[in-house]
Protein backbone atom coordinates (compact mmCIF):
# COMPACT_ATOMS: atom_id res chain seq x y z
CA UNK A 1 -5.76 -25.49 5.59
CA UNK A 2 -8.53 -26.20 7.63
CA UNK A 3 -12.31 -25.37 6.76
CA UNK A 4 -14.35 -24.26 9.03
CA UNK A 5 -17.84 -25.41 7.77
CA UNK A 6 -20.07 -24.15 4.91
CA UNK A 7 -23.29 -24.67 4.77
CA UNK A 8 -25.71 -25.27 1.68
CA UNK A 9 -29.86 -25.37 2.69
CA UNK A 10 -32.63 -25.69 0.69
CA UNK A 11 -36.10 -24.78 2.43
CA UNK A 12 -39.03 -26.52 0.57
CA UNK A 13 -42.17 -24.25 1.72
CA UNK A 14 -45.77 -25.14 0.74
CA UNK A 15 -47.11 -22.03 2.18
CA UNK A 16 -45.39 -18.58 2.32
CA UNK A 17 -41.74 -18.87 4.01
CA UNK A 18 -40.89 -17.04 7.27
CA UNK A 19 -38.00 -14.40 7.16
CA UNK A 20 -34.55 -16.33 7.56
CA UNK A 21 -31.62 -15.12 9.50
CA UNK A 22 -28.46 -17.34 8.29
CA UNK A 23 -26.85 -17.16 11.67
CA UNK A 24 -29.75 -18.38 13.66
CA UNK A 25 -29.13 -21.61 11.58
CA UNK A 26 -25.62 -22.53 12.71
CA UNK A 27 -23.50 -22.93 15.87
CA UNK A 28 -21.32 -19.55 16.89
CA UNK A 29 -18.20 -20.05 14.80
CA UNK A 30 -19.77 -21.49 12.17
CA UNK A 31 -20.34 -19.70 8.69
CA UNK A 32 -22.90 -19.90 5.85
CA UNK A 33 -22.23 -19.53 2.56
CA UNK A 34 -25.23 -19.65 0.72
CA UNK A 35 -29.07 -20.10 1.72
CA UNK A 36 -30.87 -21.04 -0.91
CA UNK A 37 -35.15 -21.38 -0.55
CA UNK A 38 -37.63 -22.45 -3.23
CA UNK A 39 -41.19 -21.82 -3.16
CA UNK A 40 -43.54 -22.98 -5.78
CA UNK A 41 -46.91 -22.49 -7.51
CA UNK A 42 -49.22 -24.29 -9.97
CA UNK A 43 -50.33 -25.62 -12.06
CA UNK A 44 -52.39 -22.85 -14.67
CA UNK A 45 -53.83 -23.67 -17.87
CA UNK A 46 -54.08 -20.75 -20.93
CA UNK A 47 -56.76 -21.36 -23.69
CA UNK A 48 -57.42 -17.67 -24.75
CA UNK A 49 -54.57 -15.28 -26.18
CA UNK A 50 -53.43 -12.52 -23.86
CA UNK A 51 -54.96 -15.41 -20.83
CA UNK A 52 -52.28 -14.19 -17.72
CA UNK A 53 -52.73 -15.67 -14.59
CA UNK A 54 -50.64 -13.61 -11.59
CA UNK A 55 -48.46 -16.33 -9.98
CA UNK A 56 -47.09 -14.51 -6.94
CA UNK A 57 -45.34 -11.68 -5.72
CA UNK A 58 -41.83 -11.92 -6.44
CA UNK A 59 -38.87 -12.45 -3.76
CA UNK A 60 -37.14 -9.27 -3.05
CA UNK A 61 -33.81 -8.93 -4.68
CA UNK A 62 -32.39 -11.52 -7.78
CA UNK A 63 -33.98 -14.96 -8.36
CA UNK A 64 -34.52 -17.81 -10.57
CA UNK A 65 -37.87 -18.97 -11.72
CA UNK A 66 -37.93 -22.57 -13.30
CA UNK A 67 -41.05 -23.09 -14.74
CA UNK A 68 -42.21 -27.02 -15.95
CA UNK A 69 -44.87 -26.50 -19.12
CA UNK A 70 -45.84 -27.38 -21.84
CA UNK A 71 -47.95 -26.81 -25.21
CA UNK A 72 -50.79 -27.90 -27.45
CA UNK A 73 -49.57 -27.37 -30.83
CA UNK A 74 -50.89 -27.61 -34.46
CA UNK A 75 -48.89 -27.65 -37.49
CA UNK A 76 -46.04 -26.11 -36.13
CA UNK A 77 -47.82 -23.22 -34.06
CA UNK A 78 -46.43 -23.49 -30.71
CA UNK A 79 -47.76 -21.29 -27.90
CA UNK A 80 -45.68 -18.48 -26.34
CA UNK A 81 -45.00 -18.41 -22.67
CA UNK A 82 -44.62 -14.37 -21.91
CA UNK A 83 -43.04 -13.62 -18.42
CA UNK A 84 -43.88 -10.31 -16.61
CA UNK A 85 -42.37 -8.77 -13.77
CA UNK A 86 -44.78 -6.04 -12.45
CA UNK A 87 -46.57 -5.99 -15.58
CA UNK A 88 -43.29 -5.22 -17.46
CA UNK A 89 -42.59 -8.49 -20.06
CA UNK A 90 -38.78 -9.95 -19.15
CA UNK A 91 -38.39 -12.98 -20.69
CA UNK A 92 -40.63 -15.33 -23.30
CA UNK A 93 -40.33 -18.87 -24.93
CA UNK A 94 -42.08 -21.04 -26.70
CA UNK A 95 -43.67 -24.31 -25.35
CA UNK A 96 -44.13 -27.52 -27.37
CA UNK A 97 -43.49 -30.86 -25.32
CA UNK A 98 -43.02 -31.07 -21.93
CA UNK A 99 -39.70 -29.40 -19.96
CA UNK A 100 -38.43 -27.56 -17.41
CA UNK A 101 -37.63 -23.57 -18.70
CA UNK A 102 -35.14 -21.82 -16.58
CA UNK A 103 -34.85 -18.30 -16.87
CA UNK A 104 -31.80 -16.86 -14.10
CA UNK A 105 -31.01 -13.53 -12.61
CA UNK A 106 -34.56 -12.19 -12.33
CA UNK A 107 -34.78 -9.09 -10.26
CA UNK A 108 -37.75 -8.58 -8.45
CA UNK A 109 -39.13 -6.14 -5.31
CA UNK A 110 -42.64 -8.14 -3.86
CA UNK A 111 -44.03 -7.23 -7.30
CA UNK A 112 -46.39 -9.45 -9.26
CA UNK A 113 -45.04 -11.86 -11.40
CA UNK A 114 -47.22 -13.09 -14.58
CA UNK A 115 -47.34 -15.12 -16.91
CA UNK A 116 -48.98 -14.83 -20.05
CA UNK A 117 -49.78 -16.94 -23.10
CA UNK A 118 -49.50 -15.42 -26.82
CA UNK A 119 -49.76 -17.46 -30.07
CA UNK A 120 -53.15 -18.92 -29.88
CA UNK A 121 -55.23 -20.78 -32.60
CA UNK A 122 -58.25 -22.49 -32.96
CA UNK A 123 -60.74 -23.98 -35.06
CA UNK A 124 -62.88 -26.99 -34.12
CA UNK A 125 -61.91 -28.64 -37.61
CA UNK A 126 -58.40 -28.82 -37.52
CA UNK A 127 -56.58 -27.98 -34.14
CA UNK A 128 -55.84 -26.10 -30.87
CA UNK A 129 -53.02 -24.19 -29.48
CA UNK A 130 -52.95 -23.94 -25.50
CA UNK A 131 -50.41 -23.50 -22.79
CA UNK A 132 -50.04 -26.01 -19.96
CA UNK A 133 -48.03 -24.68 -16.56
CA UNK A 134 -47.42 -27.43 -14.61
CA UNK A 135 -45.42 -26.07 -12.06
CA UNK A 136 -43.91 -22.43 -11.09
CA UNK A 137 -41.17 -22.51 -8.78
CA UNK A 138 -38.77 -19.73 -8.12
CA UNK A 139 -35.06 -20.16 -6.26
CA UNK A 140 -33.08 -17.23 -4.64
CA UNK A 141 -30.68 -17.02 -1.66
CA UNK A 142 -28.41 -14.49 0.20
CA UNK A 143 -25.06 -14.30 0.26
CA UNK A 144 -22.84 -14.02 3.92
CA UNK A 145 -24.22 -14.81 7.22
CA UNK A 146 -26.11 -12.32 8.50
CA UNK A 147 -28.29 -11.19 6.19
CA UNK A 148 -32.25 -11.79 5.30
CA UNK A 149 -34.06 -13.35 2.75
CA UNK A 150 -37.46 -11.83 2.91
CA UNK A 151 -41.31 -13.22 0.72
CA UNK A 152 -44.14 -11.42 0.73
């Protein structure tokens, strides 16, 4: 059995991707399996509850967003790290020492995607709780040649 080729590529963008065709990428013959891009934002810092900072507008169609963060925490309050996809909350975890958070198979349509923090506390005499985002990045790709991957 012979293979023709597949082809794994990962675009690293620091400013908003163009629109990808797969088959503009290889020779005629050739096919693509997957095209993967990342694009990433940060960092944001939360010190008030209900603080949500709008990240970006999400990629069109399903996505990953891996999100590096972590917490200030006192006396085993840890803050909460709310996702929201057009306003509407989708995922949520709580942040204590610093780690990458994955959360897969987001769907998204160029809306905004948020992030806000829940689960604050303070009082100058005995402690703080805060969230720290370090770094937002999301992943997504299309599957056969031919089609798009699109970013507002």
């Amino acid at each position: 059995m012979k293979i023709i080729a597949t082809a794994a590529i990962l675009f690293l963008a620091c400013g908003s991707p163009p629109q990808l065709n797969s088959n503009a990428l290889l020779p005629p013959g050739q096919i693509a399996v997957r095209v993967q891009e990342t694009q990433s934002y940060g960092p944001f810092h939360f010190y008030e509850e209900g603080a949500t900072a709008i990240v970006a507008k999400t990629p069109v169609g399903i996505f990953n967003a891996i999100i590096q963060a972590h917490g200030d925490t006192f006396s085993g309050m840890m803050p909460e790290m709310v996702l929201l996809i057009g306003g509407e909350q989708v995922a949520s975890a709580f942040v204590s020492v610093a780690k990458e958070y994955r959360f897969e198979n987001l769907t998204g349509n160029r809306q905004d995607f948020s992030i806000r923090f829940t689960g604050d506390f303070y009082d100058p005499n005995l402690g703080d709780v805060n969230l720290h985002v370090d770094l937002v990045t999301f992943t997504f790709g299309s599957g056969p040649a031919g089609s798009s991957l699109t970013w507002d």
